[in-house]
C-alpha atoms as a PDB file:
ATOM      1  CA  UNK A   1     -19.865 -19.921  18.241  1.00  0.00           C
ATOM      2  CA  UNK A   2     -22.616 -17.758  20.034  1.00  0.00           C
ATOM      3  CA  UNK A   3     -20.135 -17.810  23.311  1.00  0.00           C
ATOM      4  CA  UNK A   4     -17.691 -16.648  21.827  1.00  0.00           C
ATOM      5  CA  UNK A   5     -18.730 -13.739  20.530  1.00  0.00           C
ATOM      6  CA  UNK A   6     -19.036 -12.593  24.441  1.00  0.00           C
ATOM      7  CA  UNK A   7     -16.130 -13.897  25.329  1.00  0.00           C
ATOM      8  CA  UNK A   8     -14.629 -10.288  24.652  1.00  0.00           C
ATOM      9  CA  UNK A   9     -16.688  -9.048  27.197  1.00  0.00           C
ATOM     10  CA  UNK A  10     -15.023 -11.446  30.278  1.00  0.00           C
ATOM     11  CA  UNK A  11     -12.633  -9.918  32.494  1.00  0.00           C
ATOM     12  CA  UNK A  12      -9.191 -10.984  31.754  1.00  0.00           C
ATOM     13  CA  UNK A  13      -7.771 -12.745  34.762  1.00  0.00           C
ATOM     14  CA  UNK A  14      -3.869 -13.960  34.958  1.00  0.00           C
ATOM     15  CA  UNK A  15      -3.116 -16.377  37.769  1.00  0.00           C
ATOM     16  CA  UNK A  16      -6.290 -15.622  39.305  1.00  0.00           C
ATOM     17  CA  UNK A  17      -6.037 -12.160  39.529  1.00  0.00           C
ATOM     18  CA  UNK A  18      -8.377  -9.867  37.350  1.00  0.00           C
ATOM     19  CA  UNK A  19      -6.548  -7.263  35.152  1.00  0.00           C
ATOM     20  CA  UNK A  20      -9.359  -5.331  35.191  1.00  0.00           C
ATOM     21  CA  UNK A  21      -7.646  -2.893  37.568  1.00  0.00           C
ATOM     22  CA  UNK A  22      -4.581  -2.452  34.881  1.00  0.00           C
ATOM     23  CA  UNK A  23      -6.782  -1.767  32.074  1.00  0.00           C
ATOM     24  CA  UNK A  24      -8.270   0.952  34.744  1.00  0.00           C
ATOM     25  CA  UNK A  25      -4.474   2.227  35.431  1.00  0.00           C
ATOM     26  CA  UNK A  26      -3.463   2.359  31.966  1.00  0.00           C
ATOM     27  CA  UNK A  27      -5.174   4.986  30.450  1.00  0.00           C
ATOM     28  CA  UNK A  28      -3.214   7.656  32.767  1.00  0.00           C
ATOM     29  CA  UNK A  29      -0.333   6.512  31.506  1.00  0.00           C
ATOM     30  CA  UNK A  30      -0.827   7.421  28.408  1.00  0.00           C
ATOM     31  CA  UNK A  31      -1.276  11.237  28.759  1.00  0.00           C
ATOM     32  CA  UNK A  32       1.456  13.422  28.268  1.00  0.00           C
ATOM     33  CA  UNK A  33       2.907  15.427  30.769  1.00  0.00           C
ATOM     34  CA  UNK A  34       3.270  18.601  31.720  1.00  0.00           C
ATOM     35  CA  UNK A  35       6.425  20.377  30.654  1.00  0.00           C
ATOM     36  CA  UNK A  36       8.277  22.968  32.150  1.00  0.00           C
ATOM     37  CA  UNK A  37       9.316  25.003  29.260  1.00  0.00           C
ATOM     38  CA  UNK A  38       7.821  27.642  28.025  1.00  0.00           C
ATOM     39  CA  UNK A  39       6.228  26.669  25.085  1.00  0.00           C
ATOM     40  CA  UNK A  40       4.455  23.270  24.573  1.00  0.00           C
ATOM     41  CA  UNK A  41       5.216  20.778  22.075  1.00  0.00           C
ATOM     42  CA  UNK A  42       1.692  20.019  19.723  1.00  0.00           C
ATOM     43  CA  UNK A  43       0.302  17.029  21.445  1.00  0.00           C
ATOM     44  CA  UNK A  44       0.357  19.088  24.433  1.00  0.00           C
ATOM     45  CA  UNK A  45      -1.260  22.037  23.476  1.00  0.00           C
ATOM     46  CA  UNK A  46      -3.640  20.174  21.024  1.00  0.00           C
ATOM     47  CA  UNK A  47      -4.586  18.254  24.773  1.00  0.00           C
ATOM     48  CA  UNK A  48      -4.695  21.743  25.880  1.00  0.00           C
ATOM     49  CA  UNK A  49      -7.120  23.024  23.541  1.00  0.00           C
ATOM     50  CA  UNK A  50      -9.789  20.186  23.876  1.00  0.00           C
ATOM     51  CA  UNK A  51      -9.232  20.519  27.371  1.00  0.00           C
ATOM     52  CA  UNK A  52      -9.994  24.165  27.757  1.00  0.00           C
ATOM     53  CA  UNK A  53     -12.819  24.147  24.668  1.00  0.00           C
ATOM     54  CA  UNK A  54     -14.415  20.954  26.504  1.00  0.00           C
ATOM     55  CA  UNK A  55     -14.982  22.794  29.795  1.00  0.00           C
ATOM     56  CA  UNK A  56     -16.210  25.626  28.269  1.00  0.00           C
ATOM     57  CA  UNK A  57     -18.708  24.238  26.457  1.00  0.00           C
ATOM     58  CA  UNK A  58     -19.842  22.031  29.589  1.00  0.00           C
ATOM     59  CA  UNK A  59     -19.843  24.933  32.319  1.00  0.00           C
ATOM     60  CA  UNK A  60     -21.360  27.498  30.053  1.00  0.00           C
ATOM     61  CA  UNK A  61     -24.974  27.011  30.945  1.00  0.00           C
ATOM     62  CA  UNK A  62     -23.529  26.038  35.098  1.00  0.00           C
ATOM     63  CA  UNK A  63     -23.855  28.345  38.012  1.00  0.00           C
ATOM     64  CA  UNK A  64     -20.412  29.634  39.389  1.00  0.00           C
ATOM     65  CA  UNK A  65     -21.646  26.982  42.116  1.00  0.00           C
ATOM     66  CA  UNK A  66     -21.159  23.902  39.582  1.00  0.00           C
ATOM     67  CA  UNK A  67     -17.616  25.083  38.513  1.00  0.00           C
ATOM     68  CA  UNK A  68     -16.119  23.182  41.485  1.00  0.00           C
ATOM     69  CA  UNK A  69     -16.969  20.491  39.472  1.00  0.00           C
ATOM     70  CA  UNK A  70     -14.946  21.283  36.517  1.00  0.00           C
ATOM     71  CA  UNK A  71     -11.497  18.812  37.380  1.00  0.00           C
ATOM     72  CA  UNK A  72     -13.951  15.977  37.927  1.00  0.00           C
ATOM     73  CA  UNK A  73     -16.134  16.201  35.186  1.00  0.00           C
ATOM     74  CA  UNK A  74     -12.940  16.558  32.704  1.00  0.00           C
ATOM     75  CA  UNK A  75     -11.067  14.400  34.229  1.00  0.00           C
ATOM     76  CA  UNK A  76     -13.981  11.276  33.620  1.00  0.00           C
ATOM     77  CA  UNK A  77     -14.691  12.706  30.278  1.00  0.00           C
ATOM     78  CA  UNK A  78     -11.029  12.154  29.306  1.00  0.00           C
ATOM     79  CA  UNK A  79     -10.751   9.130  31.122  1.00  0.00           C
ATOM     80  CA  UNK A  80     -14.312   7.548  29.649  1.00  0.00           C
ATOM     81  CA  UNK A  81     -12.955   8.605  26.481  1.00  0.00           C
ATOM     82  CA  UNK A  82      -9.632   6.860  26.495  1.00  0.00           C
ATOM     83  CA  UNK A  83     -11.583   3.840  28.146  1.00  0.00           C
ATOM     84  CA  UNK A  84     -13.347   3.626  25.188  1.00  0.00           C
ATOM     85  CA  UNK A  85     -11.001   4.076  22.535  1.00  0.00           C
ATOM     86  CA  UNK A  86      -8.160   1.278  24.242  1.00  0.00           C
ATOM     87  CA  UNK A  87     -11.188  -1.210  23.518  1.00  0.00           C
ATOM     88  CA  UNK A  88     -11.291  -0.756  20.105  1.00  0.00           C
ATOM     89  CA  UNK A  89      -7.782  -1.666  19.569  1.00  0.00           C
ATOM     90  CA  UNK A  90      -7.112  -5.756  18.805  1.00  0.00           C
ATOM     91  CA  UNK A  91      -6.979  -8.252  21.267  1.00  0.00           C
ATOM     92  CA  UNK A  92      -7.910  -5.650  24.125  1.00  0.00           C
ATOM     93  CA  UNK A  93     -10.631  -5.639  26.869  1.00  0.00           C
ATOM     94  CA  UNK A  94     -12.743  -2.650  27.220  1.00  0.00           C
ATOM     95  CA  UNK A  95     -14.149  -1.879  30.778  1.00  0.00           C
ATOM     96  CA  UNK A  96     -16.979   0.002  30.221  1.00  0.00           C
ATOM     97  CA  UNK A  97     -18.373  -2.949  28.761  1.00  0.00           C
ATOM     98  CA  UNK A  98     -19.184  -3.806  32.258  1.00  0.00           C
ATOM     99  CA  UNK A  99     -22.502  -2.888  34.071  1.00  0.00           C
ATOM    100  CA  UNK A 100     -20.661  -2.745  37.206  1.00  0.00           C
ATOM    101  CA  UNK A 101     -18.110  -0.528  36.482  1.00  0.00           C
ATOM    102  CA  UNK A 102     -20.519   1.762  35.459  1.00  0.00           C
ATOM    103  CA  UNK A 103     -23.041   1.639  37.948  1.00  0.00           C
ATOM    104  CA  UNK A 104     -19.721   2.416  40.163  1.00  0.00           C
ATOM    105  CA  UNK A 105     -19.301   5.395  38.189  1.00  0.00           C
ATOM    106  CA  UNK A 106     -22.666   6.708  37.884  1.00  0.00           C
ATOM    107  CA  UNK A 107     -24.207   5.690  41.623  1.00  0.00           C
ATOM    108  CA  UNK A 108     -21.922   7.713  43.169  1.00  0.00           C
ATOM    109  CA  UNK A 109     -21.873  11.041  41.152  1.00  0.00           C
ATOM    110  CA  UNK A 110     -25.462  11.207  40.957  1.00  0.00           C
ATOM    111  CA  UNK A 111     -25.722  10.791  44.659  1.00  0.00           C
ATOM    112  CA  UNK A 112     -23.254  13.307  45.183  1.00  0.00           C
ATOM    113  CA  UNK A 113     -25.458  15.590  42.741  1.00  0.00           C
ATOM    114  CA  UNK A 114     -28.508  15.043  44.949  1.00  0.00           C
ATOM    115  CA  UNK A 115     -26.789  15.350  48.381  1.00  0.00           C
ATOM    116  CA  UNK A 116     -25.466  18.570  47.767  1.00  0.00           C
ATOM    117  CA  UNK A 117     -29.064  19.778  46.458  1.00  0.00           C
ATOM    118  CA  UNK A 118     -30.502  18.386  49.385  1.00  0.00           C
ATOM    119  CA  UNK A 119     -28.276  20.475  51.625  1.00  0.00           C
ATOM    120  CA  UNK A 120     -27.723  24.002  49.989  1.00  0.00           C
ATOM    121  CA  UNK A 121     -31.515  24.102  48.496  1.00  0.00           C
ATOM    122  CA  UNK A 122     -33.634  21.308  50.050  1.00  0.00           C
ATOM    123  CA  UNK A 123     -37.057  23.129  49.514  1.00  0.00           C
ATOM    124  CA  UNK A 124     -36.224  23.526  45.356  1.00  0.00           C
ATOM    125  CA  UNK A 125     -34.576  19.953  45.245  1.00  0.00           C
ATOM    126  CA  UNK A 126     -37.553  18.670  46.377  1.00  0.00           C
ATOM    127  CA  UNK A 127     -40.321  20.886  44.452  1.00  0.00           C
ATOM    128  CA  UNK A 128     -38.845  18.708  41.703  1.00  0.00           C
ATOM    129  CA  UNK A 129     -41.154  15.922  42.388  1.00  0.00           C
ATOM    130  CA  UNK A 130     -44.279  17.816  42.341  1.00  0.00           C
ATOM    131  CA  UNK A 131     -44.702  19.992  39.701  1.00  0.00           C
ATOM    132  CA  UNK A 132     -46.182  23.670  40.373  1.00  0.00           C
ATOM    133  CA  UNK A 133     -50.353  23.412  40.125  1.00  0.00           C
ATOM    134  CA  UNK A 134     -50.904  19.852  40.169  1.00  0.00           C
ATOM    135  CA  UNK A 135     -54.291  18.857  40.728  1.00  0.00           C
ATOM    136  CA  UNK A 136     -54.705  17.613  44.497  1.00  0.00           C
ATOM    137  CA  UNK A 137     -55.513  13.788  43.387  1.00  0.00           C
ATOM    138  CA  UNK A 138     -52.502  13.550  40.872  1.00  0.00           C
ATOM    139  CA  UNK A 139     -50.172  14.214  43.635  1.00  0.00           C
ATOM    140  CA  UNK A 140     -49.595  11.200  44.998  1.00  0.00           C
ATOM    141  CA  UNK A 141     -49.323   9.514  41.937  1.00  0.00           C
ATOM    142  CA  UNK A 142     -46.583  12.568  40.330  1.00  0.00           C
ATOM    143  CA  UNK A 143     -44.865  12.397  43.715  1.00  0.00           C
ATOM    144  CA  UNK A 144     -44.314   8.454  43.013  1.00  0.00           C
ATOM    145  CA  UNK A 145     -43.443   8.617  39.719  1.00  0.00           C
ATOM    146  CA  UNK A 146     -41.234  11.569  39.903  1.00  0.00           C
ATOM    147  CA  UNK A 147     -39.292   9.637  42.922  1.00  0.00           C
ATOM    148  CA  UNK A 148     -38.896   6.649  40.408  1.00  0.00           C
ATOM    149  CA  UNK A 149     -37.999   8.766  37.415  1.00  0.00           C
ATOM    150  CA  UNK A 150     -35.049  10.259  40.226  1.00  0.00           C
ATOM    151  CA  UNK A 151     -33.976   7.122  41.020  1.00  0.00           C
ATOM    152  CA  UNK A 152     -34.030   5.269  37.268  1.00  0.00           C
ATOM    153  CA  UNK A 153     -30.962   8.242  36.670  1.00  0.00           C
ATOM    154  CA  UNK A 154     -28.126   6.392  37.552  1.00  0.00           C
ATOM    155  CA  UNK A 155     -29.219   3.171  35.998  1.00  0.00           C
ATOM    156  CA  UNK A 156     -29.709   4.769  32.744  1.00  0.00           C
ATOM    157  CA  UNK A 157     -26.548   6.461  32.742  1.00  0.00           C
ATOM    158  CA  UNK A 158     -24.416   3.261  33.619  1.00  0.00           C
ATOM    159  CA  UNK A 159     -26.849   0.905  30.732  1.00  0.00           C
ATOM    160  CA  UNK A 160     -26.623   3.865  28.360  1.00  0.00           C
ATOM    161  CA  UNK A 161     -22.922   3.744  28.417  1.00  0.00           C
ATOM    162  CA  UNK A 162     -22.759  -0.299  28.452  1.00  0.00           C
ATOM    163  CA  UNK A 163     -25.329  -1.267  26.001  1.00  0.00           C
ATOM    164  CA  UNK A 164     -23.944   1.369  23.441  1.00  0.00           C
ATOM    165  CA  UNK A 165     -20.262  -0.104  23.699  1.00  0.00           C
ATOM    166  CA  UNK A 166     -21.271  -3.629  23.888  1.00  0.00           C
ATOM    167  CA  UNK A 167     -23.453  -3.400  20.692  1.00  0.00           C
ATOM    168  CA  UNK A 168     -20.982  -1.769  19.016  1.00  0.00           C
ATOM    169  CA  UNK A 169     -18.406  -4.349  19.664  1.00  0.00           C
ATOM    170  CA  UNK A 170     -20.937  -7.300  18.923  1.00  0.00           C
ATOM    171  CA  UNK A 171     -21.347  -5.903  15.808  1.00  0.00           C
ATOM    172  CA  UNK A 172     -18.152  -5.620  14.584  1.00  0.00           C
ATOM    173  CA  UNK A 173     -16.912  -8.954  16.003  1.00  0.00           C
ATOM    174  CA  UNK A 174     -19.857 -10.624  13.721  1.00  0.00           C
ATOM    175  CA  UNK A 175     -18.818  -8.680  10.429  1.00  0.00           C
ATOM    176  CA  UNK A 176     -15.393  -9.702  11.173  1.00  0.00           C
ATOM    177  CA  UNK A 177     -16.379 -12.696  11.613  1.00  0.00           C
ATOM    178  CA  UNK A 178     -18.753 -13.140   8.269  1.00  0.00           C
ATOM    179  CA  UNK A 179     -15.710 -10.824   6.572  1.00  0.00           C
ATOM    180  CA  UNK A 180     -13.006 -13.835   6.852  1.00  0.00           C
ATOM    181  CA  UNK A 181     -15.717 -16.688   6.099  1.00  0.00           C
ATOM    182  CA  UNK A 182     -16.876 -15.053   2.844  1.00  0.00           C
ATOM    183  CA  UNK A 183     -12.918 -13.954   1.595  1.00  0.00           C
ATOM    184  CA  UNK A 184     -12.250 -17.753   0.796  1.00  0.00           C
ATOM    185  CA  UNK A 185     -15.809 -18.309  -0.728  1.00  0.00           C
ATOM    186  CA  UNK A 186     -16.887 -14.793  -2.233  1.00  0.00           C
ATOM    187  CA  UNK A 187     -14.450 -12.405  -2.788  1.00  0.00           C
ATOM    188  CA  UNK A 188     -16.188  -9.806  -4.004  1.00  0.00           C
ATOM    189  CA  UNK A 189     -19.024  -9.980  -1.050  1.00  0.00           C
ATOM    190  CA  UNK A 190     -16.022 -10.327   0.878  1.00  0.00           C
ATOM    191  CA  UNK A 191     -14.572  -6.617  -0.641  1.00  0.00           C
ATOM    192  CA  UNK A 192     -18.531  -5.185   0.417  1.00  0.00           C
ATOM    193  CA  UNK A 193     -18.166  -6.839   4.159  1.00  0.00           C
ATOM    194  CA  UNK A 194     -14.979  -5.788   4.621  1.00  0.00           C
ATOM    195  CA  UNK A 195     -15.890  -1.822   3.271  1.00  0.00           C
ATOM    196  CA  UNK A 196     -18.969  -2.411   5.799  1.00  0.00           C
ATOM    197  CA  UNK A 197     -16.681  -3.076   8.402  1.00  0.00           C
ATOM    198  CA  UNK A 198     -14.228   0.025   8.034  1.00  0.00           C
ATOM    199  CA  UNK A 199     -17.218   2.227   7.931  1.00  0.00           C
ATOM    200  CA  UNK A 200     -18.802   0.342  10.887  1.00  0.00           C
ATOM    201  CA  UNK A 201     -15.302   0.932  12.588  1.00  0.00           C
ATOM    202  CA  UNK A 202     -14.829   4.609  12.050  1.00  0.00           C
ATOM    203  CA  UNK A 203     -18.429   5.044  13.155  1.00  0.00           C
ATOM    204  CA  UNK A 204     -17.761   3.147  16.619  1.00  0.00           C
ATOM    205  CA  UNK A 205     -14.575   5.443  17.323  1.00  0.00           C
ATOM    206  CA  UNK A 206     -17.691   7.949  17.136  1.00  0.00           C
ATOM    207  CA  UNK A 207     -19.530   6.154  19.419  1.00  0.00           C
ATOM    208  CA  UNK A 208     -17.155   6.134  21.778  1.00  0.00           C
ATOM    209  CA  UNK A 209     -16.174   9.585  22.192  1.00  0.00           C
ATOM    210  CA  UNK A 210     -20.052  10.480  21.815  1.00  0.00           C
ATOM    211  CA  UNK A 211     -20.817   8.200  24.747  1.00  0.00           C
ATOM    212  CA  UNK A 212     -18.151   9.004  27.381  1.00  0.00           C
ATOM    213  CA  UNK A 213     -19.196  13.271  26.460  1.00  0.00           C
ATOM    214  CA  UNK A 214     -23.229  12.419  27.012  1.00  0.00           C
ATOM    215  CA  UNK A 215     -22.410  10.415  30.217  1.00  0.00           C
ATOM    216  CA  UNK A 216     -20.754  13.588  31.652  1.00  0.00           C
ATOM    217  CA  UNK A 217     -23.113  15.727  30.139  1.00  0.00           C
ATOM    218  CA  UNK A 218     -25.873  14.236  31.618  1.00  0.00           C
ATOM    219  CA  UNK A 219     -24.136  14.294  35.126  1.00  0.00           C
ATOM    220  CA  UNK A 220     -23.682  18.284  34.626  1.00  0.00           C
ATOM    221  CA  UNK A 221     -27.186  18.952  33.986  1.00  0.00           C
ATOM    222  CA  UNK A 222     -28.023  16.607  36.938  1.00  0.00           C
ATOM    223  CA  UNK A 223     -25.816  18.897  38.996  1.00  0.00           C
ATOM    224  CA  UNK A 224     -27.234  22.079  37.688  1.00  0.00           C
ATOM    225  CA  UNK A 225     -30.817  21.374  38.922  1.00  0.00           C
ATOM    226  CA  UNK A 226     -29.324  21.145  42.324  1.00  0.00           C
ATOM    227  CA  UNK A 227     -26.867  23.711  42.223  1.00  0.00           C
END
């Protein structure tokens, strides 16, 4: 009984070959596109709104330098988002649910982050491991720590995003799970569960959106100490 409650997590495999890379594909799928008349039907310019209000929010406090940016960090958003959403449908596997996956994600835009603050302002991007009038004995120690606390970023980004969705999912398989057992036995404890469960539902849809914004939030502010 303990497996299985992590079964969920497993990549689905058929004939040997992980799906993991359709569940990747099929969120693009999904979006509607672009239409060539002149006005837009409401799921497109409701898409269009978020869109628009989502960037603005994100590159208000950027430099004109970190607006490059904007098509990447959207695009991730929206596909984080959908990511996370898919999963909490029935009988569906979420990807983010994996370490790996986002490690893949993070490792690489963080890197990018600190490469291009390493070339355009190296002397700034590296006056952030030594704080301005640091006693001469604590700099060795601050220089060590602050190189650690650099390096942790990606890590906590990627286990941020997977130990939010998998404890979210965990949870609701187990008061699914105590939700049928009780029905047969106590019906009315069975009602409570089950009311518990909605709630717990409506508040992981939540999670989900909160989680895939934060994770490119975070990578924005990242980018805006080197930009």
């Amino acid at each position: 009984m303990i497996l299985s409650f992590f079964d969920q997590f497993m990549s689905p495999t058929y004939l040997g070959i992980p799906l993991i890379a359709l569940a990747l594909s099929l969120p693009w799928i999904l979006y509607p596109a672009p239409t060539s008349r002149w006005l837009n039907n409401r799921l497109l310019a409701l898409q269009g709104w978020f869109i628009n209000r989502f960037t603005q929010q994100l590159l208000l406090p950027m430099s004109l330098g970190g607006h490059k940016w904007a098509a990447l960090f959207t695009s991730l958003m929206l596909f984080l988002i959908t990511l996370n959403m898919l999963g909490l449908l029935p009988y569906t596997f979420t990807p983010t649910t994996q370490l790996s996956l986002n490690m893949g994600l993070a490792v690489p835009l963080w890197l990018a982050t600190v490469i291009i603050g390493m070339r355009n302002q190296p002397t700034h991007a590296l006056g952030h491991l030594l704080p301005e009038g640091t006693p001469t004995l604590l700099i060795p120690v601050l220089i060590i720590i602050e190189t650690i606390s650099l390096f942790i970023r990606p890590l906590a980004l990627g286990v941020r995003l997977t130990a939010n969705l998998t404890a979210g999912h965990l949870l609701i398989q187990l008061i699914a799970t105590a939700t049928a057992v009780l029905a047969p036995l106590m019906p009315t404890v069975a009602i409570l569960t089950g009311t518990l469960l909605l709630l717990l539902t409506l508040l992981e849809v939540a999670v989900a959106m909160i989680q895939a914004y934060v994770f490119v939030l975070l990578l924005s502010l990242y980018l805006q100490e080197n930009v």
